[in-house]
Every structure is written in C-alpha cells, then in structure tokens.
C-alpha atoms as a PDB file:
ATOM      1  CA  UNK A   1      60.877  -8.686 -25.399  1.00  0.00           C
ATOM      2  CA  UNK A   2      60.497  -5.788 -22.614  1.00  0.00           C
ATOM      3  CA  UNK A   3      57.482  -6.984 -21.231  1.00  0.00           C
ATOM      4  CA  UNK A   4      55.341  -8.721 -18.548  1.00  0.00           C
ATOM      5  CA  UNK A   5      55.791 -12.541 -18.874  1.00  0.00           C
ATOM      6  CA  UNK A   6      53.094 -14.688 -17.199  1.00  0.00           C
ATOM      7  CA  UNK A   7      53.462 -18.496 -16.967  1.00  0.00           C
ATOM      8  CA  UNK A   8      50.085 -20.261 -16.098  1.00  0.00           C
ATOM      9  CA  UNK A   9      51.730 -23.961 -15.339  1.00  0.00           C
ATOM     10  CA  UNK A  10      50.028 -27.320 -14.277  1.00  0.00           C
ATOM     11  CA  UNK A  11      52.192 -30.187 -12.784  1.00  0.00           C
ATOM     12  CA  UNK A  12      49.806 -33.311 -13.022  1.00  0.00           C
ATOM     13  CA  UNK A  13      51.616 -35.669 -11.507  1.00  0.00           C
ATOM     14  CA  UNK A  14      52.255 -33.370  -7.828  1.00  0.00           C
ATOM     15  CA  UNK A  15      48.746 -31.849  -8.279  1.00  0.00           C
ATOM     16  CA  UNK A  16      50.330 -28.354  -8.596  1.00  0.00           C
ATOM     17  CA  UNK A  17      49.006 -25.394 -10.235  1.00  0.00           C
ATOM     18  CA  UNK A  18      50.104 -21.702 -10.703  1.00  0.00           C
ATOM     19  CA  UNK A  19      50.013 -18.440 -12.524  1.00  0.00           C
ATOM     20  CA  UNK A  20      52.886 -16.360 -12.067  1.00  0.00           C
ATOM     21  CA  UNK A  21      54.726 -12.948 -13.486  1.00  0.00           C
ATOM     22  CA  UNK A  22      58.708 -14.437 -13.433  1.00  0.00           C
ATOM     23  CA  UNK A  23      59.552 -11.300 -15.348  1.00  0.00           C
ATOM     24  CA  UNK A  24      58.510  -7.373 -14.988  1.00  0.00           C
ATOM     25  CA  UNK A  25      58.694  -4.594 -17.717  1.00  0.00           C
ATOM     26  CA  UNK A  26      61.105  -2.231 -16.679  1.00  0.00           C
ATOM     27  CA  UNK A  27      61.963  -3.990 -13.444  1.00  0.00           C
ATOM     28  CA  UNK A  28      63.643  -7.066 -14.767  1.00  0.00           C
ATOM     29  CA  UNK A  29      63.481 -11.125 -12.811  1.00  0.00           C
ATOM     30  CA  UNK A  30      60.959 -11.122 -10.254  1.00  0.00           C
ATOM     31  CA  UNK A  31      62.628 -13.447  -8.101  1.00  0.00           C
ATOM     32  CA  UNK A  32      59.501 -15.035  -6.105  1.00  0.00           C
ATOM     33  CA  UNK A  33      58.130 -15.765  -9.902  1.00  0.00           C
ATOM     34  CA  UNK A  34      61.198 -17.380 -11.199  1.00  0.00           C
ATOM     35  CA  UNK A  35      61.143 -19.614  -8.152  1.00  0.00           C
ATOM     36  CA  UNK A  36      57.515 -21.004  -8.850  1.00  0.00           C
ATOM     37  CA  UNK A  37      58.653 -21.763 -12.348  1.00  0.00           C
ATOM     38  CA  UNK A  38      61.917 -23.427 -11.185  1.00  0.00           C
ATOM     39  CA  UNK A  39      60.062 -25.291  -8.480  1.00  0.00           C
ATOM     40  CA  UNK A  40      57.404 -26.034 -10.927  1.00  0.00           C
ATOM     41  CA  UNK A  41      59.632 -27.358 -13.209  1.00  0.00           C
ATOM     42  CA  UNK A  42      61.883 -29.405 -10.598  1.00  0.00           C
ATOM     43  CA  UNK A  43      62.418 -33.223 -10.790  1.00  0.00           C
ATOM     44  CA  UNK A  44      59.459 -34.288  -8.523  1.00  0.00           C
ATOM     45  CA  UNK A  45      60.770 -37.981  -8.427  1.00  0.00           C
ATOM     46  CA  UNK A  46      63.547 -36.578  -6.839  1.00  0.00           C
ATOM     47  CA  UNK A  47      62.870 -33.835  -5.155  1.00  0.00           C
ATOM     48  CA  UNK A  48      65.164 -31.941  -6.796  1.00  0.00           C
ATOM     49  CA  UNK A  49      64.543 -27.993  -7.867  1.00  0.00           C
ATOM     50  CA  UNK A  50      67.648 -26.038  -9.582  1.00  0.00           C
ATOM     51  CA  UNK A  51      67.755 -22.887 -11.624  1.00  0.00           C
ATOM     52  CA  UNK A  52      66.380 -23.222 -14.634  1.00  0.00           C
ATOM     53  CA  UNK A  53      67.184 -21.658 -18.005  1.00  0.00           C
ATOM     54  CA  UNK A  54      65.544 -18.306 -18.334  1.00  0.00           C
ATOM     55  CA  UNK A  55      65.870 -18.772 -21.888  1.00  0.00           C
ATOM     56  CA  UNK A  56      63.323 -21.685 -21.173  1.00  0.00           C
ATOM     57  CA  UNK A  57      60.997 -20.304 -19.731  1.00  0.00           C
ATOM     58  CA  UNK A  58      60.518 -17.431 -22.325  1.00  0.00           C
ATOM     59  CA  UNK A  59      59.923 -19.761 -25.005  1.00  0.00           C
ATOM     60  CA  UNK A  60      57.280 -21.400 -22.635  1.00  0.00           C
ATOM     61  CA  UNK A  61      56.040 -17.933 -22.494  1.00  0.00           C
ATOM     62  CA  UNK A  62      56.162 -17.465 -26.405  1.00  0.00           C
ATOM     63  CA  UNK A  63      54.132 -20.948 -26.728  1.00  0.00           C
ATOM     64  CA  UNK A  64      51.755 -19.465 -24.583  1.00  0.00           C
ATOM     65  CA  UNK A  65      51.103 -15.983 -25.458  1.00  0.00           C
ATOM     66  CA  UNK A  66      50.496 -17.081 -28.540  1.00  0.00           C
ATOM     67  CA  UNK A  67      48.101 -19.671 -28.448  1.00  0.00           C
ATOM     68  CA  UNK A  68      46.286 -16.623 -25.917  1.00  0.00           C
ATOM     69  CA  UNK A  69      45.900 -14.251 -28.394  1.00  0.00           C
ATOM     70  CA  UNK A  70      44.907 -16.396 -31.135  1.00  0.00           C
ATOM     71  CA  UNK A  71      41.517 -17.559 -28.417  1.00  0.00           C
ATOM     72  CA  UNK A  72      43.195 -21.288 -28.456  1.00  0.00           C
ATOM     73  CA  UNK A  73      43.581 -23.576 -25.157  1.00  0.00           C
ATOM     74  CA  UNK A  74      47.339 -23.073 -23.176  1.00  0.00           C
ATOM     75  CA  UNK A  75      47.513 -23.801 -19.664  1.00  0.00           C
ATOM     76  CA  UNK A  76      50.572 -25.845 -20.066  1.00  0.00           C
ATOM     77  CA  UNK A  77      50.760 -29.123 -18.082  1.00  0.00           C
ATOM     78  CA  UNK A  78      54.484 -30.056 -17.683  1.00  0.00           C
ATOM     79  CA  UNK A  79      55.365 -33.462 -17.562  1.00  0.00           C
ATOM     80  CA  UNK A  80      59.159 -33.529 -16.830  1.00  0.00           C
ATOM     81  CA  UNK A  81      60.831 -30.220 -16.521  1.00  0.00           C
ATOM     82  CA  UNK A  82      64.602 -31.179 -14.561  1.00  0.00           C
ATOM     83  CA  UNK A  83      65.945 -34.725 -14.503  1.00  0.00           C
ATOM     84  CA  UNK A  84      68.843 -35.371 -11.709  1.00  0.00           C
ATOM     85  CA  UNK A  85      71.350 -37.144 -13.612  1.00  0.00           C
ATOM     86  CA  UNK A  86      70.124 -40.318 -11.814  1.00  0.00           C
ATOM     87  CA  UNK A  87      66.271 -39.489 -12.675  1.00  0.00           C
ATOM     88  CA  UNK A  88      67.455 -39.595 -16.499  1.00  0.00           C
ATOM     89  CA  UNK A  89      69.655 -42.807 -16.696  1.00  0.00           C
ATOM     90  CA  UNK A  90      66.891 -44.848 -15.131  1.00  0.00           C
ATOM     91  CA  UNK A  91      64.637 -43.762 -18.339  1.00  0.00           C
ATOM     92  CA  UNK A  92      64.558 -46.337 -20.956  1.00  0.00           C
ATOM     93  CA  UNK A  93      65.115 -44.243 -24.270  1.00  0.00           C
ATOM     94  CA  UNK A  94      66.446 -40.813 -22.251  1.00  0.00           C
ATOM     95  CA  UNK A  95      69.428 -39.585 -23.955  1.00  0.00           C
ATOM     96  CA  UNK A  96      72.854 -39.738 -21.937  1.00  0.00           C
ATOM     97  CA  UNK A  97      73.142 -35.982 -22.429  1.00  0.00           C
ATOM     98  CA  UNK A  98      69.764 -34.655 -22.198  1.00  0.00           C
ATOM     99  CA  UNK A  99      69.221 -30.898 -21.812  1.00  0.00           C
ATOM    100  CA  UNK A 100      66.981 -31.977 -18.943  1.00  0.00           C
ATOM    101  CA  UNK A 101      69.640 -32.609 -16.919  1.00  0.00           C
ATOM    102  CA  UNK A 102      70.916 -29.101 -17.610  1.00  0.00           C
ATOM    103  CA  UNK A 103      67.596 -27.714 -16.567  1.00  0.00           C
ATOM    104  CA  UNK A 104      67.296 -26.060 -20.203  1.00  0.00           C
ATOM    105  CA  UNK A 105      64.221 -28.741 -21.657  1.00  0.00           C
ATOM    106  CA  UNK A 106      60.674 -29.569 -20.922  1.00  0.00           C
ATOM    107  CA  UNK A 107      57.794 -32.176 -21.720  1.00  0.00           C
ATOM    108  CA  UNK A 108      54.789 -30.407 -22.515  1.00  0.00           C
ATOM    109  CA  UNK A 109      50.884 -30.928 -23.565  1.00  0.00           C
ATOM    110  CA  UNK A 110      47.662 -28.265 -23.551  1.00  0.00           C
ATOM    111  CA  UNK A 111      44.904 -30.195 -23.310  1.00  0.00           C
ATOM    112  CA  UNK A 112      42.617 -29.355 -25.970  1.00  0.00           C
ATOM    113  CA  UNK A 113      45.541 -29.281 -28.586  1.00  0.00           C
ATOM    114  CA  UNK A 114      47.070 -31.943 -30.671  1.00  0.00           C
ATOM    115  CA  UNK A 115      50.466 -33.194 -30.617  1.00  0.00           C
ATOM    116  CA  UNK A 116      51.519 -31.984 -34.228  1.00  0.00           C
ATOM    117  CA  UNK A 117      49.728 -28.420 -34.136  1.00  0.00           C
ATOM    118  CA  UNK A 118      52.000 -27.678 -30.444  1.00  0.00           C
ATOM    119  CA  UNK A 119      54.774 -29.630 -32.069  1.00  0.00           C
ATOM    120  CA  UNK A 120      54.540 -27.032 -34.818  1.00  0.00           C
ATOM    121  CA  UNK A 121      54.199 -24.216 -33.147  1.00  0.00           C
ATOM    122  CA  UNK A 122      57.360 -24.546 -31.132  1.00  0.00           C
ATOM    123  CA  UNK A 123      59.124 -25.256 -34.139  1.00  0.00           C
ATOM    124  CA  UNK A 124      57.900 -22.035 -36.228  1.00  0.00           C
ATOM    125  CA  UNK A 125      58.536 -19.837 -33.400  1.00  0.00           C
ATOM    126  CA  UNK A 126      62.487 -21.434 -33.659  1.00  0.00           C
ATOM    127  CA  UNK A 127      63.882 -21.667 -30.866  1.00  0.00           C
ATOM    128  CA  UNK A 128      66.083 -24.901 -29.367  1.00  0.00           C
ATOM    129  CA  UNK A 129      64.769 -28.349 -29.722  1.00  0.00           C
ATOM    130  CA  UNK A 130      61.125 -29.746 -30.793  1.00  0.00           C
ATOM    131  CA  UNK A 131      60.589 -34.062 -30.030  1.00  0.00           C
ATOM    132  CA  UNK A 132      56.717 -35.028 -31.133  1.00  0.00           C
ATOM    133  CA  UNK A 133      55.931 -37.878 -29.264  1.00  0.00           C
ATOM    134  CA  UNK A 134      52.366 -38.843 -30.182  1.00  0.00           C
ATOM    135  CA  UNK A 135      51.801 -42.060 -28.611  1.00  0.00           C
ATOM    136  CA  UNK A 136      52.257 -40.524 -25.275  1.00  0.00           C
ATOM    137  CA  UNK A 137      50.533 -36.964 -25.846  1.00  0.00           C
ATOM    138  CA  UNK A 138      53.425 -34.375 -25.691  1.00  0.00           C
ATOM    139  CA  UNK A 139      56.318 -32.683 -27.239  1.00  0.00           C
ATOM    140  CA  UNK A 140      59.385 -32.130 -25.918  1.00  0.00           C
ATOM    141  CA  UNK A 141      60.872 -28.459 -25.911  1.00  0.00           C
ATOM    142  CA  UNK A 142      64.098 -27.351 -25.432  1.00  0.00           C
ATOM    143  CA  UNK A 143      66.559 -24.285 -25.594  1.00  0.00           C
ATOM    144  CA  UNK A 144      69.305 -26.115 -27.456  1.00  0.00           C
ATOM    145  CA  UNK A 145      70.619 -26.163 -31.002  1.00  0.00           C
ATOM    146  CA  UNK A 146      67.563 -26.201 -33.144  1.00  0.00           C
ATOM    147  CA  UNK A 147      66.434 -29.526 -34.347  1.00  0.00           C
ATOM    148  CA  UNK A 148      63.471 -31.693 -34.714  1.00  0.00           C
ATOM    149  CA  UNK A 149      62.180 -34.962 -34.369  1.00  0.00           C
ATOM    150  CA  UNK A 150      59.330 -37.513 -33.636  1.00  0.00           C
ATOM    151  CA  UNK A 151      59.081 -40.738 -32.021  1.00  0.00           C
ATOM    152  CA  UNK A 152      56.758 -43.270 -33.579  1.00  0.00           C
ATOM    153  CA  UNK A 153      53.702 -44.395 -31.939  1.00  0.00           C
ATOM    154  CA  UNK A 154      55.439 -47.437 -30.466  1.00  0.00           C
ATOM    155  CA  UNK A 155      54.999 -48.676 -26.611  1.00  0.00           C
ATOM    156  CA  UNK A 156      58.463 -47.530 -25.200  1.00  0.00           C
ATOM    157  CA  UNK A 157      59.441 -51.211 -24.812  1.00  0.00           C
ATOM    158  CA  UNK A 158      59.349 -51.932 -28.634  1.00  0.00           C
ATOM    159  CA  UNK A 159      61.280 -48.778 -29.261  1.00  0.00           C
ATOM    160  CA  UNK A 160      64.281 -49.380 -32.300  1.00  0.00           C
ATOM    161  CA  UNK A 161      66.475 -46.444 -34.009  1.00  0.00           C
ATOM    162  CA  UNK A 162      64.178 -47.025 -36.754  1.00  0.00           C
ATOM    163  CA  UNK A 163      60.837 -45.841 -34.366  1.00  0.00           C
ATOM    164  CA  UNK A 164      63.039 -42.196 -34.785  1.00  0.00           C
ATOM    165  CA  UNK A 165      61.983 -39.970 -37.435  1.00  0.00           C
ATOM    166  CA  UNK A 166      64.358 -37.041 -38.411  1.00  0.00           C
ATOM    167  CA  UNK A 167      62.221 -33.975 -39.573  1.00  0.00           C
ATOM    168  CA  UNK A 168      62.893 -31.370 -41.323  1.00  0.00           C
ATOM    169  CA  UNK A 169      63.807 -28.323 -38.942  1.00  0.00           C
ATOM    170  CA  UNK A 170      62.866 -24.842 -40.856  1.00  0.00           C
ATOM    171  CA  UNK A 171      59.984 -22.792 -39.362  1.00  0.00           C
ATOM    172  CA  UNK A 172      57.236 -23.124 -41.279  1.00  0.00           C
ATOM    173  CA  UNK A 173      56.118 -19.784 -41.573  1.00  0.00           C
ATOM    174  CA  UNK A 174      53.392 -20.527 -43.479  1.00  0.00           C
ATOM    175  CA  UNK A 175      51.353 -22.779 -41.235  1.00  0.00           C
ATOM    176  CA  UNK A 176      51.775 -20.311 -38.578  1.00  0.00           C
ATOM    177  CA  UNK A 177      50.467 -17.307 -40.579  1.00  0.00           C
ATOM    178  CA  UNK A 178      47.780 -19.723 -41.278  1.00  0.00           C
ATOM    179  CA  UNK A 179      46.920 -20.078 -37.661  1.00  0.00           C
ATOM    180  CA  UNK A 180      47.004 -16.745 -37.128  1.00  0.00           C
ATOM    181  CA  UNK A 181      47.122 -14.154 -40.102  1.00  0.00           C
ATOM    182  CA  UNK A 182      46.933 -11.098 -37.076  1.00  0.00           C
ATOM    183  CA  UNK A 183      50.094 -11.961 -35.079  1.00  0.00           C
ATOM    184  CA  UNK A 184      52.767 -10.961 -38.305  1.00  0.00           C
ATOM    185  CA  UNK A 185      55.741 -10.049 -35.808  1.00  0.00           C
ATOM    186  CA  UNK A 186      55.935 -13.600 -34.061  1.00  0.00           C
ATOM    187  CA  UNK A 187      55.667 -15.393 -38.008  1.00  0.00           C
ATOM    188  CA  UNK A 188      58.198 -12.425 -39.473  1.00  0.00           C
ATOM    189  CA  UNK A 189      60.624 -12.999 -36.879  1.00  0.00           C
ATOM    190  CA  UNK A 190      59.961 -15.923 -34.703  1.00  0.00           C
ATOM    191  CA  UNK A 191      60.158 -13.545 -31.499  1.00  0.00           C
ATOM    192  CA  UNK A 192      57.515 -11.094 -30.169  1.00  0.00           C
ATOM    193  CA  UNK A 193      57.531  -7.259 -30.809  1.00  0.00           C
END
C-alpha cells in the first residue's frame, strides 16, 4: 500500500477535528501527521497520548478510502482511541486486556452510516477485531487476532454474558462486492492495490 494515506478524524467529546497525510508515497511516516492521529486518538479523560499502532491507523485509512470512493459518508468520529490502564478498569464491561490499552483499538461511528453496514465493512476488509455495539452507535475496531462480535442492545447496567453474541468471523466478500462492484482489489484481497 505505497501510497498517500489521509485520515479526516473528529473527536466529539474534545471538540477536535483534523485532516491529515500520516504517511507519504515514496517518503515513508510523516511524523507531524502521525502525531495528530496519535494525539487524536489519545485518552482525553486522561490526558494521555502514546504511539499508536501504525497498523491501526491504516485500517482506519482502509475504512475510509473506501467508503470515499464508493460516494458514501466517512469522516470518522472516534470515541475512545487509548485507554490508560486506569481509564479501562474504571469501565463497567471493558475487558482486563483490552487492545486499547495497547494503543492498537478504536471506537468508531460515521454519521450517516449504520452500525451493521460499518460493522461489516471492517470485517470484509479483515483485519484485527470488529465489536457491533448498536445500542450505543459504534463499532469497535482493532488490529488484533481477527474476531467478531456484538453486544445486545442492553443499557450497560443490565449487561449479562448472555447480552454477547459470537459472530461468525469470515469476510463476507459478497456483501462488499455488493456495495461496491468497482473496487474488486479491496473485495479480492481485503487490502488496497
């Protein structure tokens, strides 16, 4: 994926806002973009910004592109990008070992899209983790082993292991060439040309 990657991130809750190149054809990191995204993506409660995973922020950047090209909304808005270990204990239903805490997950919604078609979009393109969480409007991505789930559309206080629903975790090839028949590279191979 030698090309120009472009992040155009929202942070509602610090009123934050940017588009930024984080990596250059040819040239590699830009360093002033990958700092937006990390402080973009930082534990606001906290104040807390770290490195995060570049491997992240390209499937961010795969999300994105494609919903672009195929005329559909994507300005992301991130809802939790880092948790400081203390950040993600004091969150009822967080796991214990949460790739936030390794700066390698995010909580994402695009206005304008539903829950289930960004839920499946990050699962056909493959990569890492996909949580749907309906009831409170976003998915969770991350750039661990692949798996997928969804929490029911419970409040969080009435949450029980049974609210969990395991899905299945194959790309789903089809509902993405469905979406869009004229992107065949990202639905052949689940990465971009």
């Amino acid at each position: 994926m030698n090309r120009d990657r472009w992040l155009d991130l929202e942070r509602p809750d610090s009123k934050e806002k940017s588009t930024f190149c984080y990596f250059r054809q040819g040239q590699g990191w830009d360093v002033q973009g990958y700092q937006q995204a990390c402080g973009l993506l930082r534990d606001v409660r906290y104040k807390s910004t770290v490195r995060m995973s570049p491997k992240l922020l390209d499937l961010l950047f795969l999300i994105q592109v494609w919903l672009r090209v195929n005329k559909l909304p994507y300005k992301i808005l991130v809802n939790s990008g880092y948790r400081t270990p203390q950040h993600n204990s004091s969150l009822e239903g967080a796991a214990k070992q949460s790739l936030h805490i390794q700066a390698m997950a995010a909580d994402i919604r695009i206005p304008g899209l539903s829950v289930d078609n960004l839920g499946r979009l990050a699962q056909a393109i493959g990569v890492g983790g996909v949580g749907f969480y309906p009831g409170k409007g976003f998915i969770h991505v991350d750039v661990g082993k692949v798996r997928t789930w969804r929490v029911a559309q419970l409040d969080e206080r009435e949450l029980h292991p049974w609210a969990v629903e395991q899905l299945d975790s194959s790309t789903d090839a089809l509902w993405l060439a469905q979406m869009a028949p004229e992107w065949p590279d990202l639905i052949e191979t689940g990465m971009l040309a």
